[in-house]
Protein backbone atom coordinates (compact mmCIF):
# COMPACT_ATOMS: atom_id res chain seq x y z
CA UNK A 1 107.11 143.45 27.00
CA UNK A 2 104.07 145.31 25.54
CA UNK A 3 102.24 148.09 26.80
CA UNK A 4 98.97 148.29 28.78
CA UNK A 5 96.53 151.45 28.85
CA UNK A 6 94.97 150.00 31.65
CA UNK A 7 96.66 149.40 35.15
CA UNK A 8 96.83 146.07 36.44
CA UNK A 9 94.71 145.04 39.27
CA UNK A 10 96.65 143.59 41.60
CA UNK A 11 94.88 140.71 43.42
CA UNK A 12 96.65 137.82 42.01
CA UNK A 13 94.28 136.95 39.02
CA UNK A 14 94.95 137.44 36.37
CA UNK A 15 93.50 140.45 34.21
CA UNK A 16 91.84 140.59 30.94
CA UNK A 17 94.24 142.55 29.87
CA UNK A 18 97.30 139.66 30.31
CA UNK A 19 95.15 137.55 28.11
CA UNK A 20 96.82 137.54 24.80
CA UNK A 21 100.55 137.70 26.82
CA UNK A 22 102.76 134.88 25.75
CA UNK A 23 104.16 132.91 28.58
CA UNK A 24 107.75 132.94 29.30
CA UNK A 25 108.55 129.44 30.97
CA UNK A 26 110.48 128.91 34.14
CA UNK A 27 111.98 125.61 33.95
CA UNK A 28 116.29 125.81 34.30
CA UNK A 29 116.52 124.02 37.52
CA UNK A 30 119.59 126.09 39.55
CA UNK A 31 119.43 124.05 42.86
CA UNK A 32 118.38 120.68 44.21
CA UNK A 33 116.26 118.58 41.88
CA UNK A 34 112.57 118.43 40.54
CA UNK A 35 111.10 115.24 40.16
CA UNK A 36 108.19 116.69 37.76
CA UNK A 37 106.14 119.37 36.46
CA UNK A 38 103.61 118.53 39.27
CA UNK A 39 106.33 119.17 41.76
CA UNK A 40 107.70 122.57 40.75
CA UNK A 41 106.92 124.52 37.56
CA UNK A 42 105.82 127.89 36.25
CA UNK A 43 105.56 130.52 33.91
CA UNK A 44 104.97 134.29 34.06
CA UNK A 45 103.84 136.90 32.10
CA UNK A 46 105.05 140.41 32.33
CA UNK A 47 103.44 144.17 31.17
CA UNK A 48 103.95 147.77 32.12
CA UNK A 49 102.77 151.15 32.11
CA UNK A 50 104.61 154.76 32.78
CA UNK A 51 104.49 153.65 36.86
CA UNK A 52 105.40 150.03 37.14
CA UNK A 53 106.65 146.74 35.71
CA UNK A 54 103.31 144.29 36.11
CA UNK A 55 104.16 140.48 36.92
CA UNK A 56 101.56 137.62 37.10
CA UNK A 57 103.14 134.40 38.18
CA UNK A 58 101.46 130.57 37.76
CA UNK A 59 103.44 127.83 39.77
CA UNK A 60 102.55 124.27 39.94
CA UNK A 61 103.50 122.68 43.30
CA UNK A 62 102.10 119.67 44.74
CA UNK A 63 102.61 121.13 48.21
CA UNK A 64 102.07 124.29 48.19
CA UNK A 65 103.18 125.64 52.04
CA UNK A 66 102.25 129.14 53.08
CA UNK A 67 104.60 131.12 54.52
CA UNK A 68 103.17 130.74 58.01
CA UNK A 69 105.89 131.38 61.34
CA UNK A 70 108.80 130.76 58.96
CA UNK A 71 111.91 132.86 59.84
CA UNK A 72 113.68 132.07 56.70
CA UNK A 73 112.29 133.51 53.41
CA UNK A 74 115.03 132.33 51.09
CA UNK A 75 114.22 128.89 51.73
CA UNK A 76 110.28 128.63 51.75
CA UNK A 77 107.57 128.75 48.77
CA UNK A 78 107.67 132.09 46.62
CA UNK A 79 109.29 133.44 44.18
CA UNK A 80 112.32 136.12 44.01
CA UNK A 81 112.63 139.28 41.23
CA UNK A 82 116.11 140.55 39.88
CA UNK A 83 115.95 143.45 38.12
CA UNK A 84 118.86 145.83 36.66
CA UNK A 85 117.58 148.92 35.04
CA UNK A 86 121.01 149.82 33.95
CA UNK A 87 120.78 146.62 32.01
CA UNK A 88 124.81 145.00 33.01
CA UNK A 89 125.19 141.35 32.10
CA UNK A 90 128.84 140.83 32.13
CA UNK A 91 131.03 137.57 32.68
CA UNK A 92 131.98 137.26 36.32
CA UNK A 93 130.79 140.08 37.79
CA UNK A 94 128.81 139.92 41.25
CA UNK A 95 126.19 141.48 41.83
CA UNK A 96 125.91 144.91 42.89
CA UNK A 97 123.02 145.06 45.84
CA UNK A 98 122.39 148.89 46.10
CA UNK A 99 121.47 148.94 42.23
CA UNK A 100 120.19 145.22 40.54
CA UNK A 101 118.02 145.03 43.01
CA UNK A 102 116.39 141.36 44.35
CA UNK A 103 113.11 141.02 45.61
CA UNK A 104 111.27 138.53 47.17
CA UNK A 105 107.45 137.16 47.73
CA UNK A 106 106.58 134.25 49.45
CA UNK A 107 103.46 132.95 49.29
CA UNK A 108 101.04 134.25 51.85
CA UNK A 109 103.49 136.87 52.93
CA UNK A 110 103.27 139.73 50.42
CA UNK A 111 103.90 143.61 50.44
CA UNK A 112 102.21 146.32 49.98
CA UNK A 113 102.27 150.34 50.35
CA UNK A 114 105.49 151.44 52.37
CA UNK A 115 106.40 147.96 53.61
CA UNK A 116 110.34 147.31 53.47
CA UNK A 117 111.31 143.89 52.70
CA UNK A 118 113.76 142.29 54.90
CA UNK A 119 117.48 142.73 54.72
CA UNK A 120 118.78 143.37 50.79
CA UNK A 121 115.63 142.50 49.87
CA UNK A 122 114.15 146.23 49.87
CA UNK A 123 116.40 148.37 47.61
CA UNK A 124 113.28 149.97 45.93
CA UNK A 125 113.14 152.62 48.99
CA UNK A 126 110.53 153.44 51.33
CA UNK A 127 107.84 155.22 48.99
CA UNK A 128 108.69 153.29 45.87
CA UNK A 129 108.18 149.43 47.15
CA UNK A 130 106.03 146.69 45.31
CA UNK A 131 102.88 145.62 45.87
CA UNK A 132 102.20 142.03 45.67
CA UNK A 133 99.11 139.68 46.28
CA UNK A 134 99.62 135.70 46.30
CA UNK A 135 96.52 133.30 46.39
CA UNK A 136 97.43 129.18 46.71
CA UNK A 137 95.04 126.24 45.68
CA UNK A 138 95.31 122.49 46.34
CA UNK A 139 98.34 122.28 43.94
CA UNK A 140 99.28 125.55 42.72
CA UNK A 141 99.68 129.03 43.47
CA UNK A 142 99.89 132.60 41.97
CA UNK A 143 101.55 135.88 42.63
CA UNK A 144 100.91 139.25 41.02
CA UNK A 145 103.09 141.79 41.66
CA UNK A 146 103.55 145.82 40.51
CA UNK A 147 107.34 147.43 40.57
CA UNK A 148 107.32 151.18 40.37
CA UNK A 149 110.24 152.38 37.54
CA UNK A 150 111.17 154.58 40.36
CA UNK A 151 112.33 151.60 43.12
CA UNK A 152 113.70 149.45 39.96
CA UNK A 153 115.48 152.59 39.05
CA UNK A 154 116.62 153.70 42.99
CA UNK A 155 120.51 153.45 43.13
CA UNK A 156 121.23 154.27 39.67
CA UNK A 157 121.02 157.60 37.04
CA UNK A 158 118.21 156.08 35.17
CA UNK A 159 115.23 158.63 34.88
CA UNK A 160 112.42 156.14 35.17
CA UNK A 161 110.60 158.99 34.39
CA UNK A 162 111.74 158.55 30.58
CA UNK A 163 111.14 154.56 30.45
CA UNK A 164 109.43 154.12 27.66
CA UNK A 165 109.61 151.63 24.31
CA UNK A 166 112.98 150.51 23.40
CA UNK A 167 113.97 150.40 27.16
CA UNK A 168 116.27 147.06 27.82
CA UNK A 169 117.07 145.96 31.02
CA UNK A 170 118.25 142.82 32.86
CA UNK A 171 115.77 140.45 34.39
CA UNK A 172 115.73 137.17 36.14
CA UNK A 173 112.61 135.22 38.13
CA UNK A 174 113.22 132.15 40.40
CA UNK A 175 110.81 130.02 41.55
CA UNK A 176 111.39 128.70 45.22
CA UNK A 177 109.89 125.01 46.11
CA UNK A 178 109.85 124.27 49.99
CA UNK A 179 109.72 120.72 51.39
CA UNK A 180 108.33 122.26 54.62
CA UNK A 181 108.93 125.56 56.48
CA UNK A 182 112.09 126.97 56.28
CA UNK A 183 113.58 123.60 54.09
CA UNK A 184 114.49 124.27 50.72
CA UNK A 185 113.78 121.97 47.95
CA UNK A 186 114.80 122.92 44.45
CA UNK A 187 115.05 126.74 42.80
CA UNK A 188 114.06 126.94 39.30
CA UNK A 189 115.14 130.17 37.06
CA UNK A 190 113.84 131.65 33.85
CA UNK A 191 117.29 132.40 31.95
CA UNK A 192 120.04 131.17 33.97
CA UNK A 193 121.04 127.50 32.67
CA UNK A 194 124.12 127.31 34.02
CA UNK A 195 122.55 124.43 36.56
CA UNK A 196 123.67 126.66 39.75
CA UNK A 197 122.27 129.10 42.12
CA UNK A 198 123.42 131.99 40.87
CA UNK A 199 121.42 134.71 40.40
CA UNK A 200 121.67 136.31 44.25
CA UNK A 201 125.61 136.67 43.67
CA UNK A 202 126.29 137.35 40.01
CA UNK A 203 124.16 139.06 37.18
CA UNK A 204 126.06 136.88 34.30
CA UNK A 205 123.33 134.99 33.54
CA UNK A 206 119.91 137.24 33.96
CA UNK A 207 117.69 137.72 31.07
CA UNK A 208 116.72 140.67 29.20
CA UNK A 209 113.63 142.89 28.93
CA UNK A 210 112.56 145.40 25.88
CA UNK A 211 109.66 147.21 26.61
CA UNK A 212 107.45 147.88 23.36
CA UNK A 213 104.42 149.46 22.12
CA UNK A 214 100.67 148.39 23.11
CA UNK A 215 99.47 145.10 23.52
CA UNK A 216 96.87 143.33 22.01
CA UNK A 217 94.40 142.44 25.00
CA UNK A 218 90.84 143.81 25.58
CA UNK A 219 92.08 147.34 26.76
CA UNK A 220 93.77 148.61 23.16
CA UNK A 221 90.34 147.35 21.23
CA UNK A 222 88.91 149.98 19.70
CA UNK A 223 85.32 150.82 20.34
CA UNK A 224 82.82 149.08 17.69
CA UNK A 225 80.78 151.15 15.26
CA UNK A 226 78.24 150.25 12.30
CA UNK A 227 76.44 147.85 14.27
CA UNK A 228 72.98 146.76 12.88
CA UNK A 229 70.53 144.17 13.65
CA UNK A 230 67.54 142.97 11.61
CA UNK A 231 64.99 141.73 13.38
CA UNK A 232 63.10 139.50 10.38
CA UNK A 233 66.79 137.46 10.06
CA UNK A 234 67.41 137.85 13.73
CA UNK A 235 70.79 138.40 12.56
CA UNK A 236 73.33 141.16 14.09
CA UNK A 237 75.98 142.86 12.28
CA UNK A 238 79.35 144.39 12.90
């Protein structure tokens, strides 16, 4: 995961800066069953800073269905974070709530500032919460999202104030697909391929992050210098 100088504006587009960001696919289907791309697929791209882990999120969905009066979040259109900064992937063991922390966004029902997410769903604490923008189109959405070190490191003796390159920890990113409010289709997952749900209950089968140095997008260019321009071959020069 490289570095940016530059913070990521968080309006769920995404930034200049994300441009030269490989995708990381999320296509191991965990529940239900996806009949094709068009119905439920995605990728996401991830970056950070000192402050926060920065998430931008494509999903294709051929019925995209906003959150609306749903009461049940687990079972409508979003996506759902797992993060462990204490980085603990080990055969059978469940998941500890207070520290690998899961976090949810539904589309059209984002958080911002102090807002506490809904049951286990918080874990960050009260000053050190995500923000999070979603925007949907005919058959697709996207979700952009910035974790503070600080709420991915609540619960544990990590000092997120020492995250830096080198860092590992665990990771895992579901996808949600909704038939209609509060009726749940199919959950896709980035590394679990173990063709269950199991990412809620167990951290066996999360992924890994290592942070590293700088990226390579528009904000780590250097500024240009020797630049001429002759007029007679109307040619310009770097």
């Amino acid at each position: 995961v490289a570095k940016t100088s530059t913070p990521i504006e968080i309006d769920a587009l995404e930034d200049d800066v994300m441009a030269n960001v490989a995708k990381a696919e999320i296509k191991n289907v965990a529940l239900g069953t996806v009949a094709s791309t068009a119905d439920n697929s995605g990728f996401f791209k991830a970056m950070y800073d000192d402050k926060n882990l920065y998430l931008y999120v494509e999903v294709t969905d051929d019925d995209p269905i906003s959150y609306g009066d749903a009461t049940q979040p687990w079972n409508n259109d979003g996506i759902e974070i797992f993060v462990d900064a204490k980085d603990r992937r080990y055969v059978g063991g469940a998941r500890i709530s207070a520290e690998q922390h899961q976090l949810r966004i539904n589309l059209d029902r984002f958080y911002t500032g102090t807002e506490i997410l809904s049951m286990d769903q918080s874990g960050l604490g009260t000053t050190d919460t995500m923000t999070a923008m979603t925007f949907k189109d005919n058959a697709a959405y996207y979700i952009e999202a910035a974790i503070p070190w600080k709420g991915i490191c609540n619960g544990t003796d990590v000092d997120a104030s020492k995250i830096g390159e080198g860092f590992k920890m665990c990771f895992e990113i579901s996808i949600l697909d909704a038939s209609a409010k509060d009726t749940r289709k199919s959950i896709l997952n980035w590394a679990n391929n173990s063709g269950a749900d199991k990412a809620y209950e167990s951290n066996q089968y999360y992924g890994r992050f290592v942070l590293g140095s700088g990226g390579t997008g528009v904000a780590t260019v250097a500024k240009a210098s020797g630049i001429t321009y002759s007029r007679a071959n109307n040619l310009l020069k770097f």
